[in-house]
PDB file of N, CA and C in Angstrom:
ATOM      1  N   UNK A   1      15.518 -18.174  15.637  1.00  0.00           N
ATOM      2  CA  UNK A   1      16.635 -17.695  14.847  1.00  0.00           C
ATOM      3  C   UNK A   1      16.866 -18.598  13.627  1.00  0.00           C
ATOM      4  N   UNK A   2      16.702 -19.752  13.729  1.00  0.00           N
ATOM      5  CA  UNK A   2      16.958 -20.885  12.656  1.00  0.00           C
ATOM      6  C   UNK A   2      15.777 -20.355  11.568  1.00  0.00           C
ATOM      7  N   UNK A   3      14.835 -20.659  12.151  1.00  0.00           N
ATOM      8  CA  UNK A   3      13.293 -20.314  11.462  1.00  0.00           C
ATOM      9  C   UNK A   3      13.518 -18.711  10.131  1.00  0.00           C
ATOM     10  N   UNK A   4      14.302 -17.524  10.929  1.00  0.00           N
ATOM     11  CA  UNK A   4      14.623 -16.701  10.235  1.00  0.00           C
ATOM     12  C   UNK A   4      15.570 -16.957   9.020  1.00  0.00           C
ATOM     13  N   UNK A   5      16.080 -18.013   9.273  1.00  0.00           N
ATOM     14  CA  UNK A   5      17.774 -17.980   8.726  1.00  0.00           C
ATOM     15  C   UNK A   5      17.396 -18.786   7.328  1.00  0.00           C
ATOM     16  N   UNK A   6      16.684 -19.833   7.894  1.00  0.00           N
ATOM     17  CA  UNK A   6      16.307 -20.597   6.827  1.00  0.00           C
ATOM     18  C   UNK A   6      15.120 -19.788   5.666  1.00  0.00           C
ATOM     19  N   UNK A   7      14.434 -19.013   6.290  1.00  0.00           N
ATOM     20  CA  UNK A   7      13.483 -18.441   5.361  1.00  0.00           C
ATOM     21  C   UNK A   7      14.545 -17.194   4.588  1.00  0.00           C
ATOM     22  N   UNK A   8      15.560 -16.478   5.039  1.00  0.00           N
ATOM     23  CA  UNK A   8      16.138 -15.960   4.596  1.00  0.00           C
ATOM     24  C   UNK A   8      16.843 -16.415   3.458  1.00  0.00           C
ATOM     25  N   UNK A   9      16.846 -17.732   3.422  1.00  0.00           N
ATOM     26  CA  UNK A   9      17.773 -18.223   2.514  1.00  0.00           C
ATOM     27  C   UNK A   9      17.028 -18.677   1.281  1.00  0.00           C
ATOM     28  N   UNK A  10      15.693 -18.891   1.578  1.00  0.00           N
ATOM     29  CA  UNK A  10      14.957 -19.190   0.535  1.00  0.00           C
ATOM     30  C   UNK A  10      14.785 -18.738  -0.986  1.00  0.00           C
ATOM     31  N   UNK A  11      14.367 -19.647  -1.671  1.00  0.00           N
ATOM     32  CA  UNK A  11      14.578 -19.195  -3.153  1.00  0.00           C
ATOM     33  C   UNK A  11      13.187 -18.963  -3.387  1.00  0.00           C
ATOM     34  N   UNK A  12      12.541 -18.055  -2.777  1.00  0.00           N
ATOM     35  CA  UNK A  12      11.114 -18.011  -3.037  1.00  0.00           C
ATOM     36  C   UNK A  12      10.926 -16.504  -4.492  1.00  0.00           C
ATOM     37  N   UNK A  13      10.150 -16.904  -5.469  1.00  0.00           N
ATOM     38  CA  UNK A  13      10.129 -15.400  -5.914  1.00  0.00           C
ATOM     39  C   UNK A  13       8.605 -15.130  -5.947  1.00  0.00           C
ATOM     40  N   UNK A  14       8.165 -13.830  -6.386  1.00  0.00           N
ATOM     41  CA  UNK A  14       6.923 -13.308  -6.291  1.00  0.00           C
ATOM     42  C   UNK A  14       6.923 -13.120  -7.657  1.00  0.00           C
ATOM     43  N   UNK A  15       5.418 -13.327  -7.729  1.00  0.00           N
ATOM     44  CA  UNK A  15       5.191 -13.158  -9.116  1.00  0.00           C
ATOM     45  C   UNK A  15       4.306 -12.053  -9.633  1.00  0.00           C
ATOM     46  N   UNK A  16       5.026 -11.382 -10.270  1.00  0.00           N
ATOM     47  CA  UNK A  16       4.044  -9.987 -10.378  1.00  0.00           C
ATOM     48  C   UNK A  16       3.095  -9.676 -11.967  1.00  0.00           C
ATOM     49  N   UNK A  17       2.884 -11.319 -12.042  1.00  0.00           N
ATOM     50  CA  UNK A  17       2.080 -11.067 -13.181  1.00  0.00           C
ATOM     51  C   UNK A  17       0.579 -11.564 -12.496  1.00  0.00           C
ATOM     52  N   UNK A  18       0.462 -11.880 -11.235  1.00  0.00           N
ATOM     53  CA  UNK A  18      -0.366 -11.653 -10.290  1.00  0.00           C
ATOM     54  C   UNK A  18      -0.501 -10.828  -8.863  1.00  0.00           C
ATOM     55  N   UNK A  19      -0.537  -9.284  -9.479  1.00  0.00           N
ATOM     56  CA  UNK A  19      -0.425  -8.408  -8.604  1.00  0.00           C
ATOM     57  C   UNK A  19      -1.704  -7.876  -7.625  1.00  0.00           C
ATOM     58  N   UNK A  20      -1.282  -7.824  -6.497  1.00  0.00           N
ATOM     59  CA  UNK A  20      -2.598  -7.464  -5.381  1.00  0.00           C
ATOM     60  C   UNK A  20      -3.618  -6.803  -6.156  1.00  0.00           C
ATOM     61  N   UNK A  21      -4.388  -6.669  -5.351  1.00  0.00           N
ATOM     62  CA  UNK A  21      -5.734  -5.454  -5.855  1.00  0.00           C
ATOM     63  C   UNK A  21      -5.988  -4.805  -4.034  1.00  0.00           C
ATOM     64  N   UNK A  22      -5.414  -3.053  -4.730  1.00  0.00           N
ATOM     65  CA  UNK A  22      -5.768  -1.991  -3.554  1.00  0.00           C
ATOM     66  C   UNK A  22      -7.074  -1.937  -2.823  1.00  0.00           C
ATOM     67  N   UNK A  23      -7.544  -2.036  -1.744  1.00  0.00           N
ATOM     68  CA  UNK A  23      -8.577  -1.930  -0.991  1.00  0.00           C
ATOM     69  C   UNK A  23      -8.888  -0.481  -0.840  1.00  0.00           C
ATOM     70  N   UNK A  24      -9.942  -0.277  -1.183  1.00  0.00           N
ATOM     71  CA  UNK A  24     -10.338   0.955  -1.440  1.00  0.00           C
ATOM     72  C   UNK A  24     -11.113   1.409  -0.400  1.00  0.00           C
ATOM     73  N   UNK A  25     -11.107   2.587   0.667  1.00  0.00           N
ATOM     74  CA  UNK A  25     -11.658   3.046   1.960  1.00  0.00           C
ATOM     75  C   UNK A  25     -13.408   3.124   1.427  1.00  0.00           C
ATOM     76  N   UNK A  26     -13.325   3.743   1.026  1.00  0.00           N
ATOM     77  CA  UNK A  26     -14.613   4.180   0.444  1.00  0.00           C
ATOM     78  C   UNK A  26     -15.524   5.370   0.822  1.00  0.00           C
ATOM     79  N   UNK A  27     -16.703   4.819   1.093  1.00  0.00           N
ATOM     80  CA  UNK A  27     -17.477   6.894   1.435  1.00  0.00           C
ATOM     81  C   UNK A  27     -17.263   6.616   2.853  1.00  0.00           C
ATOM     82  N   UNK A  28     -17.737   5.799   3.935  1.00  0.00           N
ATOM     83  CA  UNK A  28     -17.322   6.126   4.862  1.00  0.00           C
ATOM     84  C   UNK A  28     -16.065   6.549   5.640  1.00  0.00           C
ATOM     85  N   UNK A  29     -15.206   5.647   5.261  1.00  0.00           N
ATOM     86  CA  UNK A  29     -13.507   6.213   5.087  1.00  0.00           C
ATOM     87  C   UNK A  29     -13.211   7.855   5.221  1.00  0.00           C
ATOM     88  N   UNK A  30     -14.076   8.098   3.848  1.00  0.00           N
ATOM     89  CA  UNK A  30     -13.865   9.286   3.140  1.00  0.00           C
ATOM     90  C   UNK A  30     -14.498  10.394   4.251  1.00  0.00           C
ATOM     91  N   UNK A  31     -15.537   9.983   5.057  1.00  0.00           N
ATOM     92  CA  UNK A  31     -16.126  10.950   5.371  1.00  0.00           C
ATOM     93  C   UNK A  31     -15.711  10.993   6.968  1.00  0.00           C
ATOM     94  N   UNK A  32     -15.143   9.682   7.191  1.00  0.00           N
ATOM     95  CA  UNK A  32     -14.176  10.238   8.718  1.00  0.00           C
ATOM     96  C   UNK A  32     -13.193  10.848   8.407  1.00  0.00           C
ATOM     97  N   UNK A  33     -12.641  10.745   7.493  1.00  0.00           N
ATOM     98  CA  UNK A  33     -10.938  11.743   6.986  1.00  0.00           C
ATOM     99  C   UNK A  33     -11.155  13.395   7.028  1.00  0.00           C
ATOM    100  N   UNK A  34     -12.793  13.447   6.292  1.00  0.00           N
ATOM    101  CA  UNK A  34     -12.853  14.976   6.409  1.00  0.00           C
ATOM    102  C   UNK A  34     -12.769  15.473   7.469  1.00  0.00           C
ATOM    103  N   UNK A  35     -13.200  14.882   8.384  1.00  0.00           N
ATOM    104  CA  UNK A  35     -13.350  15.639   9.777  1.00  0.00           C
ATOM    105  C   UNK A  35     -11.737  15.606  10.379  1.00  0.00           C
ATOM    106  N   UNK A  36     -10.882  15.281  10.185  1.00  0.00           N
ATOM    107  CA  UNK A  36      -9.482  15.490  10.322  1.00  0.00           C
ATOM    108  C   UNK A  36      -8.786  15.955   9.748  1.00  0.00           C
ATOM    109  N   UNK A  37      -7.703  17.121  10.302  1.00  0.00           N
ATOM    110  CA  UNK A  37      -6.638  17.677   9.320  1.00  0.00           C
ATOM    111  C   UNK A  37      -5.146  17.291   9.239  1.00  0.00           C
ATOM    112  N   UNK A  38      -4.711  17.817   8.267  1.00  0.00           N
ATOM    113  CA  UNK A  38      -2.998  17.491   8.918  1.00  0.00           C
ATOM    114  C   UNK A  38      -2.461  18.183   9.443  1.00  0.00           C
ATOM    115  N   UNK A  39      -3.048  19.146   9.918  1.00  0.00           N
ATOM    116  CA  UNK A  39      -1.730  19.677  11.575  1.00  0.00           C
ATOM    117  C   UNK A  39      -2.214  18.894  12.374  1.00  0.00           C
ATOM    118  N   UNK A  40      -3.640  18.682  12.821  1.00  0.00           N
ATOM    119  CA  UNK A  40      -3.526  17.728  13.826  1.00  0.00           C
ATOM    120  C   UNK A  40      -2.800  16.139  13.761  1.00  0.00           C
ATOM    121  N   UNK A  41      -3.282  15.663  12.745  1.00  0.00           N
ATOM    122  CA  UNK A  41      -2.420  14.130  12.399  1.00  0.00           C
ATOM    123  C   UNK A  41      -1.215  14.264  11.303  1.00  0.00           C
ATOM    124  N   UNK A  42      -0.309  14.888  11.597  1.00  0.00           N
ATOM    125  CA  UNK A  42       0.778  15.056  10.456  1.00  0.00           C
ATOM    126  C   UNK A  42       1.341  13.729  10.262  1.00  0.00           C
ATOM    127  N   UNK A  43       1.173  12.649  10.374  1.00  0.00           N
ATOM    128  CA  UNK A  43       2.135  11.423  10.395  1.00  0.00           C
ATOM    129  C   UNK A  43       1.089  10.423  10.047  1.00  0.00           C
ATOM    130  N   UNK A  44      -0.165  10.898  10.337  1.00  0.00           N
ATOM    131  CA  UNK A  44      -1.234   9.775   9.270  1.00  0.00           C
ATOM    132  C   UNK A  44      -1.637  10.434   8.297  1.00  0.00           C
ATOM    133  N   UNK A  45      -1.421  11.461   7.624  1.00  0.00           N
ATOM    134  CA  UNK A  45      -1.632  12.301   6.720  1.00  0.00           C
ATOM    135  C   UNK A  45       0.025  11.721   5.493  1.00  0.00           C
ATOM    136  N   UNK A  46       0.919  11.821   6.568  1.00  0.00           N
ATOM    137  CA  UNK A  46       2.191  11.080   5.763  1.00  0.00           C
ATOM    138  C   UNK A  46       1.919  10.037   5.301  1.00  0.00           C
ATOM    139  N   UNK A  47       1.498   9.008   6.541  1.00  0.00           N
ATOM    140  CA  UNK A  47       1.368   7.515   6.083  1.00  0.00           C
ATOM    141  C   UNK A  47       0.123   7.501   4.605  1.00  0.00           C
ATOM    142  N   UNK A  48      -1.110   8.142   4.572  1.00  0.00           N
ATOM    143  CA  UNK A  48      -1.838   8.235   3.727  1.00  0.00           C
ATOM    144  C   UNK A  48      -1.238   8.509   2.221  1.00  0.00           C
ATOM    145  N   UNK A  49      -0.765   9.414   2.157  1.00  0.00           N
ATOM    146  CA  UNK A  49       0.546  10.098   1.090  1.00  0.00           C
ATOM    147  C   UNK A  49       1.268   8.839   0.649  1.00  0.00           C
ATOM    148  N   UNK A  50       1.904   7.974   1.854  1.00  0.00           N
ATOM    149  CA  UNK A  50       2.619   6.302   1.292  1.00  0.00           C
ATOM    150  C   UNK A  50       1.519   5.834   0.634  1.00  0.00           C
ATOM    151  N   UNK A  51       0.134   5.680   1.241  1.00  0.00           N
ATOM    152  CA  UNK A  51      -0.506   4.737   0.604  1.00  0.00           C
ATOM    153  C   UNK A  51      -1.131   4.873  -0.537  1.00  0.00           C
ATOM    154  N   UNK A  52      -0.947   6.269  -0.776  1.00  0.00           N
ATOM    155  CA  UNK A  52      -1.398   6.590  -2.382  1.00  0.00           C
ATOM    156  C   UNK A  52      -0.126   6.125  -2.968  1.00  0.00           C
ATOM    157  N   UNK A  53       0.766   6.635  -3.078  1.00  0.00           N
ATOM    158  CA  UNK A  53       2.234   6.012  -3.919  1.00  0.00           C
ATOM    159  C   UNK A  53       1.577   4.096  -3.972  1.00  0.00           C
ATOM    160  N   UNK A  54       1.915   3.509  -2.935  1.00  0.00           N
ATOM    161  CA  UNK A  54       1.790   1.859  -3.027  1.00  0.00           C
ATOM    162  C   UNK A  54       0.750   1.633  -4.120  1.00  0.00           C
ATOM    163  N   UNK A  55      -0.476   2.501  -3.954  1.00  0.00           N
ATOM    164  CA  UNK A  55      -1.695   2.012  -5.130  1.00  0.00           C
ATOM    165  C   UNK A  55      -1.495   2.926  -6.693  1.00  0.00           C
ATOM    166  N   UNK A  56      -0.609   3.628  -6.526  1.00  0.00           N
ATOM    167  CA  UNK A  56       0.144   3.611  -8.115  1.00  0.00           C
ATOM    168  C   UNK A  56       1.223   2.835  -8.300  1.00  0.00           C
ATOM    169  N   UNK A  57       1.490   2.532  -7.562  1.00  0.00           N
ATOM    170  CA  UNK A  57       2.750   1.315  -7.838  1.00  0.00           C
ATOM    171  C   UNK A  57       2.133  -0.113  -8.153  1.00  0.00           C
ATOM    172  N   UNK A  58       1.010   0.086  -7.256  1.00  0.00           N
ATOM    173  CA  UNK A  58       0.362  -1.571  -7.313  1.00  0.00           C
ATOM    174  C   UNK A  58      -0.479  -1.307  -8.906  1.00  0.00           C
ATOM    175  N   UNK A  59      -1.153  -0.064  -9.305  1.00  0.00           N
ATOM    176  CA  UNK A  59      -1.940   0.024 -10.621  1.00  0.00           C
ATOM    177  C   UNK A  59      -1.189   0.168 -11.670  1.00  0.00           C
ATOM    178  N   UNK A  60       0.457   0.530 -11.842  1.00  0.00           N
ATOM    179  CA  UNK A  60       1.539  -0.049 -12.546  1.00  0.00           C
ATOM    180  C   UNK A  60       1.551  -1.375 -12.774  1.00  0.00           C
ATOM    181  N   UNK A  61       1.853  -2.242 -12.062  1.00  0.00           N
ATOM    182  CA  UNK A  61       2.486  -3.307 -11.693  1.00  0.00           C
ATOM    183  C   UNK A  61       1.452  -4.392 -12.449  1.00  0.00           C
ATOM    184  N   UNK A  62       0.053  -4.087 -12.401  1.00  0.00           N
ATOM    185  CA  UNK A  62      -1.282  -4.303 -13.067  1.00  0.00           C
ATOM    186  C   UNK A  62      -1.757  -3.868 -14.161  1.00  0.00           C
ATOM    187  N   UNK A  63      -0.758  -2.867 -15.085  1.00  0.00           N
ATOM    188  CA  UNK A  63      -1.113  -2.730 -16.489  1.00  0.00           C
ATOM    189  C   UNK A  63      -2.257  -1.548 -16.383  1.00  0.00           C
ATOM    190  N   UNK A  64      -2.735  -0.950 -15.269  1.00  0.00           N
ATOM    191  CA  UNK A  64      -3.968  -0.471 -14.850  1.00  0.00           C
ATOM    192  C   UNK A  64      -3.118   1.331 -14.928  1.00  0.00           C
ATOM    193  N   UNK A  65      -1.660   1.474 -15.024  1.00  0.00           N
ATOM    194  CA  UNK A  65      -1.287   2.884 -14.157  1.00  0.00           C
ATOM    195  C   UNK A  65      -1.243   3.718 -15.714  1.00  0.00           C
ATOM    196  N   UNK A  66      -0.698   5.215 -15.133  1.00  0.00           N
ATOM    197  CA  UNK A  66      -0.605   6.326 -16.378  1.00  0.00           C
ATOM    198  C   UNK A  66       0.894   5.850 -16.999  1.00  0.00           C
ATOM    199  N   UNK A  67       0.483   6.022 -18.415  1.00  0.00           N
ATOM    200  CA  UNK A  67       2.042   5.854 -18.993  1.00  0.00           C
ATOM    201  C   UNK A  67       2.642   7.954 -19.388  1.00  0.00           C
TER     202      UNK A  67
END
């Protein structure tokens, strides 16, 4: 609880003029996804949907996104 309290309190900031770089699935990725749909996985089909948003947010954040 201390451990939380104290990191909570921290003055830490992030610096977003060094922003992640998205990991990209690739062809194999790509080619287990086909074989799945979203009625069967409706909630990793969601989560997927988040993770496109995060890698336009992250290719914003990087000077990299659409204006």
């Amino acid at each position: 609880m201390l451990l939380v309290m104290s990191l909570s309190a921290c003055s830490c900031k992030i610096n977003y003029d060094n922003c992640p770089t998205y990991p990209v699935g690739g062809k194999k990725v790509g080619l287990e996804l086909e074989k799945l749909d979203a009625v069967q996985f409706p909630a990793l089909f969601e989560w997927i949907g988040r993770i496109g948003k995060l890698k336009e947010e992250l290719d914003l954040c990087a000077g990299r996104g659409r204006v």
